[in-house]
N, C-alpha and C. Protein backbone atom coordinates (compact mmCIF):
# COMPACT_ATOMS: atom_id res chain seq x y z
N UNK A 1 -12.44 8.87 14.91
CA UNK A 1 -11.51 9.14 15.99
C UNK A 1 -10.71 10.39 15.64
N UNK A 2 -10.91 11.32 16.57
CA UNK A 2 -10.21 12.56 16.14
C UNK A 2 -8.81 12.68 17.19
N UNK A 3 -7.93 13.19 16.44
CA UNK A 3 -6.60 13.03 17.33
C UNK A 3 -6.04 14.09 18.17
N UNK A 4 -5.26 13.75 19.35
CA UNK A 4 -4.87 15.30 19.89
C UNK A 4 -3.62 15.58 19.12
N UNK A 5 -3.18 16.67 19.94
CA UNK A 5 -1.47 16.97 19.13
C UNK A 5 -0.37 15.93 19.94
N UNK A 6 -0.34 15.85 21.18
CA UNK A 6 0.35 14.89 22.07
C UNK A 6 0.21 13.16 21.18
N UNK A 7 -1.13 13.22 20.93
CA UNK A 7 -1.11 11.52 20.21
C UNK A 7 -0.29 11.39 18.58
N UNK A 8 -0.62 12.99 17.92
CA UNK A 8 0.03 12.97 16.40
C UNK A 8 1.21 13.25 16.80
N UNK A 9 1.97 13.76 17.36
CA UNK A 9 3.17 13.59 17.84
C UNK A 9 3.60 12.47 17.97
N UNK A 10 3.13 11.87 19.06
CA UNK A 10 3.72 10.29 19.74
C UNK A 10 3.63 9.43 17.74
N UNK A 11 2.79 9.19 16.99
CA UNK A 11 2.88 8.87 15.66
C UNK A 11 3.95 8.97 14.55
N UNK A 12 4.38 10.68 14.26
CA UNK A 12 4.52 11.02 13.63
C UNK A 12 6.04 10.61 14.27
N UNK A 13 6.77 10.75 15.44
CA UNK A 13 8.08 10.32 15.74
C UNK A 13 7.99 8.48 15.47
N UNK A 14 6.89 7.64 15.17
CA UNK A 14 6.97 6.30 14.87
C UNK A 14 7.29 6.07 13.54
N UNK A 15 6.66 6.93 13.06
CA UNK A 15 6.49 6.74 11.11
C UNK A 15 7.52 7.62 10.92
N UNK A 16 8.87 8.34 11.56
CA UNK A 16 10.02 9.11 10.95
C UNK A 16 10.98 8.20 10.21
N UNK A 17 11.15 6.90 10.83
CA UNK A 17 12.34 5.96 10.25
C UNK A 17 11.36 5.01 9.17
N UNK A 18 10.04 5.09 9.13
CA UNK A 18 9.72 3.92 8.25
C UNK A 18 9.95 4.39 6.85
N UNK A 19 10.07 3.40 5.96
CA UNK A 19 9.91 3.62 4.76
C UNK A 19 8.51 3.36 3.87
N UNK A 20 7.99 4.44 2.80
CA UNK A 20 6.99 4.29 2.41
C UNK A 20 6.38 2.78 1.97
N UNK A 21 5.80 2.57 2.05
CA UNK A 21 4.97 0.93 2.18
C UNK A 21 4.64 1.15 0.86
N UNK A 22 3.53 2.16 0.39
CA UNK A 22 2.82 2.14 -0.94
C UNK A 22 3.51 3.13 -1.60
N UNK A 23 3.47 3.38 -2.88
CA UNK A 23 3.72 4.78 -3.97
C UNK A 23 2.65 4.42 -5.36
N UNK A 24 1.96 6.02 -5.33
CA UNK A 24 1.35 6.22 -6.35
C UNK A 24 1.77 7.10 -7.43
N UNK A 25 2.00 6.22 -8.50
CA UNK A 25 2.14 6.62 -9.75
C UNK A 25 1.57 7.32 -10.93
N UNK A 26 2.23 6.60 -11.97
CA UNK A 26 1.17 7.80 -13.04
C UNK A 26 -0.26 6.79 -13.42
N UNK A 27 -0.27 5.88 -12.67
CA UNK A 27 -1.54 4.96 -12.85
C UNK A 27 -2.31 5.74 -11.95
N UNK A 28 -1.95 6.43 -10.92
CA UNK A 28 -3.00 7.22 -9.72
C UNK A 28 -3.48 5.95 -8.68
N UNK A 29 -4.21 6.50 -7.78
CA UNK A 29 -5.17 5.74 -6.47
C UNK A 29 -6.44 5.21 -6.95
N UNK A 30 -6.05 4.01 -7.23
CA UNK A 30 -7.16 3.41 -7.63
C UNK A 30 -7.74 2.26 -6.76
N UNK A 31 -8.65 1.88 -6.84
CA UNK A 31 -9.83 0.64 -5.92
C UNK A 31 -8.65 -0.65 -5.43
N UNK A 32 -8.26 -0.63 -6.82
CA UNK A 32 -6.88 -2.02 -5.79
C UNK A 32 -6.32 -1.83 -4.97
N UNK A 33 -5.51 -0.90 -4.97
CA UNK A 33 -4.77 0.03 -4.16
C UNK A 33 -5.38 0.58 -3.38
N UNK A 34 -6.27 1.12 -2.93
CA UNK A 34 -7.12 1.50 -1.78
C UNK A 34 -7.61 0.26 -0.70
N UNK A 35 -7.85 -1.24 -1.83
CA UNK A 35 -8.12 -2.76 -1.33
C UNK A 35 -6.87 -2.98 -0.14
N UNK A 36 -5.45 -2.64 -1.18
CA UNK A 36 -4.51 -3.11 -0.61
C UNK A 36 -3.64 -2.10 0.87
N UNK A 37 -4.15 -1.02 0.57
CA UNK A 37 -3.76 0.47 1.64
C UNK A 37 -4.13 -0.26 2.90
N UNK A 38 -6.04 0.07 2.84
CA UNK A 38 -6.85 -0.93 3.74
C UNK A 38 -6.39 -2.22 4.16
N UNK A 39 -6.07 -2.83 3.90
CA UNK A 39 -5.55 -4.25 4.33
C UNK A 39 -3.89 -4.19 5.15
N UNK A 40 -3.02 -2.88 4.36
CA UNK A 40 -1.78 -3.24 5.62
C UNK A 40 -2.17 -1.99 7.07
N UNK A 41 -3.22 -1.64 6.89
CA UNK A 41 -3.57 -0.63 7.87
C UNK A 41 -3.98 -1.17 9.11
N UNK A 42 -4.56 -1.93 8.39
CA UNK A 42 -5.10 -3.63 9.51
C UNK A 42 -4.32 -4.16 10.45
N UNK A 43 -3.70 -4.36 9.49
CA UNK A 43 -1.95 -5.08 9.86
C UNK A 43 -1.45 -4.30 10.64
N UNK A 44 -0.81 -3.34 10.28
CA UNK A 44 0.47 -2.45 10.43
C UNK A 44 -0.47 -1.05 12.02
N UNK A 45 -1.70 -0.57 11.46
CA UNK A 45 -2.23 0.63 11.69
C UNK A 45 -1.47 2.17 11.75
N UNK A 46 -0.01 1.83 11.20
CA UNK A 46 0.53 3.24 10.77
C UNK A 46 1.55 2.85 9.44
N UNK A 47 1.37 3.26 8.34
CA UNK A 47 2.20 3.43 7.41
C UNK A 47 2.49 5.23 6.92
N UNK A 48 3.57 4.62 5.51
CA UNK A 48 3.70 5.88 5.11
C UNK A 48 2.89 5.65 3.53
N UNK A 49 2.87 6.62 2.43
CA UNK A 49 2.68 6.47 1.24
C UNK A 49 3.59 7.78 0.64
N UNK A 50 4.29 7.42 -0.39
CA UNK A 50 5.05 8.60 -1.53
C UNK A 50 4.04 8.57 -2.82
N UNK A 51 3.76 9.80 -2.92
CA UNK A 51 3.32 9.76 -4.17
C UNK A 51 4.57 10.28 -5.38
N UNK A 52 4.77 9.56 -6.31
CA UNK A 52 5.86 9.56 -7.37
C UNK A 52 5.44 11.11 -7.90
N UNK A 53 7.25 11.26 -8.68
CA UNK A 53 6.78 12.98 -9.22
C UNK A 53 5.79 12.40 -10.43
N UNK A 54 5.78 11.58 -11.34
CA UNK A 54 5.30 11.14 -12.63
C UNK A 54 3.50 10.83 -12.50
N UNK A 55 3.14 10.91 -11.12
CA UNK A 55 1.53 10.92 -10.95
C UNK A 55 1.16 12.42 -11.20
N UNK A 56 -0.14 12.16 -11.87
CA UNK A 56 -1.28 13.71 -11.88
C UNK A 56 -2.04 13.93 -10.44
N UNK A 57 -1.70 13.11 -9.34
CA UNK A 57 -2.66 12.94 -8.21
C UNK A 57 -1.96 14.29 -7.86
N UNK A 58 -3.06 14.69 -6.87
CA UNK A 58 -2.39 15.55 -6.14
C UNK A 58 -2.50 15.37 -4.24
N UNK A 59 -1.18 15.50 -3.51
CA UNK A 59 -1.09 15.11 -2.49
C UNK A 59 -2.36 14.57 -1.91
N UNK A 60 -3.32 16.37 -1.30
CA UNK A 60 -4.56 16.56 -0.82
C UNK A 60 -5.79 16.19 -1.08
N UNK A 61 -5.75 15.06 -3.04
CA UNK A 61 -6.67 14.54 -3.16
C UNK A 61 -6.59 13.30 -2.57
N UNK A 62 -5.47 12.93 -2.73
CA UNK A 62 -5.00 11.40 -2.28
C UNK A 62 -5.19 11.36 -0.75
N UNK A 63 -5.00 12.28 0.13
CA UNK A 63 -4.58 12.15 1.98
C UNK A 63 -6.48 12.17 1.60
N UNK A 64 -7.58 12.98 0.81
CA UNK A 64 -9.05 12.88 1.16
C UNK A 64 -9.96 12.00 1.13
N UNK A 65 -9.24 10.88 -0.47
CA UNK A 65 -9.54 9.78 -0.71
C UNK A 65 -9.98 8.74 0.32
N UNK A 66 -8.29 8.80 0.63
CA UNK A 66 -8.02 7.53 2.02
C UNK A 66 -9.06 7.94 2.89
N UNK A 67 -8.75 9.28 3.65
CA UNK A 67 -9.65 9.56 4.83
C UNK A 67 -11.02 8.82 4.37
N UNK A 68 -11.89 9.73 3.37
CA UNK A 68 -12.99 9.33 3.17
C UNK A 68 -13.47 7.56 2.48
N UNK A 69 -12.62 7.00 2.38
CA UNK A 69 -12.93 5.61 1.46
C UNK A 69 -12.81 4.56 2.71
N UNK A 70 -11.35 4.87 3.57
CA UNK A 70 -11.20 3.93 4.43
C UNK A 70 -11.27 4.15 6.03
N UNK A 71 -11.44 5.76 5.73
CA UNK A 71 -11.78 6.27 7.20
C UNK A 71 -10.64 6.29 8.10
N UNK A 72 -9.46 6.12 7.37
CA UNK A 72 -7.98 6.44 8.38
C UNK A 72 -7.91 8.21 7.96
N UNK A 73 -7.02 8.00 9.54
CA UNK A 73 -6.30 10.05 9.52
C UNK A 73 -4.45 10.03 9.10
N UNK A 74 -4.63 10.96 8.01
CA UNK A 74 -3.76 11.55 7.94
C UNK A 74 -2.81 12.14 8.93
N UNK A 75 -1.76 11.27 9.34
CA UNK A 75 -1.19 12.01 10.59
C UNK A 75 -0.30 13.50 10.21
N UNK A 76 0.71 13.24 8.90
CA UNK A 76 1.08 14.23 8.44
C UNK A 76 1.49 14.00 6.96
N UNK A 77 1.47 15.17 6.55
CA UNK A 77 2.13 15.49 4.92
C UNK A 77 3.03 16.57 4.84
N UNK A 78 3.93 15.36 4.19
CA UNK A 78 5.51 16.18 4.16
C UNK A 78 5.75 15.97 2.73
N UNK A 79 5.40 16.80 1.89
CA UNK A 79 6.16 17.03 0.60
C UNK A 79 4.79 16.65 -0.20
N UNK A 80 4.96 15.02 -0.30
CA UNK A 80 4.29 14.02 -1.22
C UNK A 80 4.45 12.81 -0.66
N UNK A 81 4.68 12.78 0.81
CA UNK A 81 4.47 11.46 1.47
C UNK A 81 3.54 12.00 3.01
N UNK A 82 2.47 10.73 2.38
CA UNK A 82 1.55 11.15 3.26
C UNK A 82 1.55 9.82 4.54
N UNK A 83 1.66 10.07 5.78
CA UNK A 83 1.72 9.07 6.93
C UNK A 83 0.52 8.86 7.73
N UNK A 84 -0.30 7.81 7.69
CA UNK A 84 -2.10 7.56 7.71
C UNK A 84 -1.42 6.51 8.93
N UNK A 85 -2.81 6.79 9.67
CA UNK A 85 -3.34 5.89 10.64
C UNK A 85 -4.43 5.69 10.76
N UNK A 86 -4.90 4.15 11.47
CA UNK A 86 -5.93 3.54 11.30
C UNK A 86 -5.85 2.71 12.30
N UNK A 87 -6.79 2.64 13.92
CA UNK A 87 -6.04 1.83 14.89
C UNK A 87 -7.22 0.34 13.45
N UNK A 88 -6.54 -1.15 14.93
CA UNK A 88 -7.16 -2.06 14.42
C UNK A 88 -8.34 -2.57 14.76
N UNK A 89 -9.02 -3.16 14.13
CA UNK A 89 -9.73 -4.02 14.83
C UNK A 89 -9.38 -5.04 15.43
N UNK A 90 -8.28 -5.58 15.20
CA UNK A 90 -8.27 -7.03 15.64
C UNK A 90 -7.17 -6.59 16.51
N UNK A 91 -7.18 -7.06 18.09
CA UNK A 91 -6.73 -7.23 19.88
C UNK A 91 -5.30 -7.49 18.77
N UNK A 92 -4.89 -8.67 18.24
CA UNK A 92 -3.50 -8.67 18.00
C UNK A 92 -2.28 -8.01 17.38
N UNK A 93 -3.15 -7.06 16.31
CA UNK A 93 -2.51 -6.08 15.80
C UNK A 93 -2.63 -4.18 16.14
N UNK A 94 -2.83 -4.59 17.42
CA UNK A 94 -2.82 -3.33 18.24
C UNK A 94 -1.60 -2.55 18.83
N UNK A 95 -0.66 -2.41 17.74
CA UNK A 95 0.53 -1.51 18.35
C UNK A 95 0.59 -0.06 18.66
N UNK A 96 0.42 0.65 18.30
CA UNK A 96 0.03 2.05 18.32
C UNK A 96 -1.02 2.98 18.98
N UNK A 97 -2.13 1.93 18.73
CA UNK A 97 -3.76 1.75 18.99
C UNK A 97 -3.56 2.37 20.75
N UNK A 98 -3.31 1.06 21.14
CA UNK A 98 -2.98 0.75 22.79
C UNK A 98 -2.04 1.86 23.32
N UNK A 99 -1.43 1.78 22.61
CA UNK A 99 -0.23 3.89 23.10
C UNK A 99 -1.09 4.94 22.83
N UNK A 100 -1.72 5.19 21.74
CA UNK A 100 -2.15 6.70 21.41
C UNK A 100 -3.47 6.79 22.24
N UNK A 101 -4.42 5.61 22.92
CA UNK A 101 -5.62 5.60 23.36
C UNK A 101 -5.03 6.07 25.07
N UNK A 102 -3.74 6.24 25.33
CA UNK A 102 -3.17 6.10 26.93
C UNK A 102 -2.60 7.36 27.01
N UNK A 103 -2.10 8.14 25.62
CA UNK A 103 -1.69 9.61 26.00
C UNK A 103 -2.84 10.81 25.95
């Protein structure tokens, strides 16, 4: 699903007040954590992530990871917090999904 600017907009003003859900450390992005990303994306379909100053990751490997492992988009990267979306599969956890598919 590729996004317009009108839909990353309508997003990126949702995910301004949230607080980061995940942070990667000096342990880095690893398979659990990618288990567990995937699973509140489900849930949620927009979070944020901070990556800590004390990780070797670097932002743009981490926003390529996600894309490519779990197939969510990067809505934006601001600094070292990266804000991913992923509509759902499942009819009940369709908040965002149902707005960004209507603008």
């Amino acid at each position: 699903m590729e996004l317009r600017g009108k839909q990353k907009q309508y997003l990126k003003k949702e995910a301004h007040h949230m607080n980061p859900l995940f942070q990667v450390g000096k342990g880095g992005l690893n398979e659990e954590m990618l288990y567990q990303i995937g699973e509140a994306l489900e849930k949620r379909e927009l979070l944020k992530i901070a990556l800590l100053q004390n990780t070797d990751e670097e932002t743009e490997d981490v926003a390529a990871t996600i894309e490519e492992k779990l197939q969510a988009i990067v809505v934006q990267q601001i600094g070292r917090t990266l804000v991913l979306f992923k509509p759902s599969s499942k009819e009940k956890n369709r908040r965002y999904s149902t707005v960004v598919e209507k603008i």
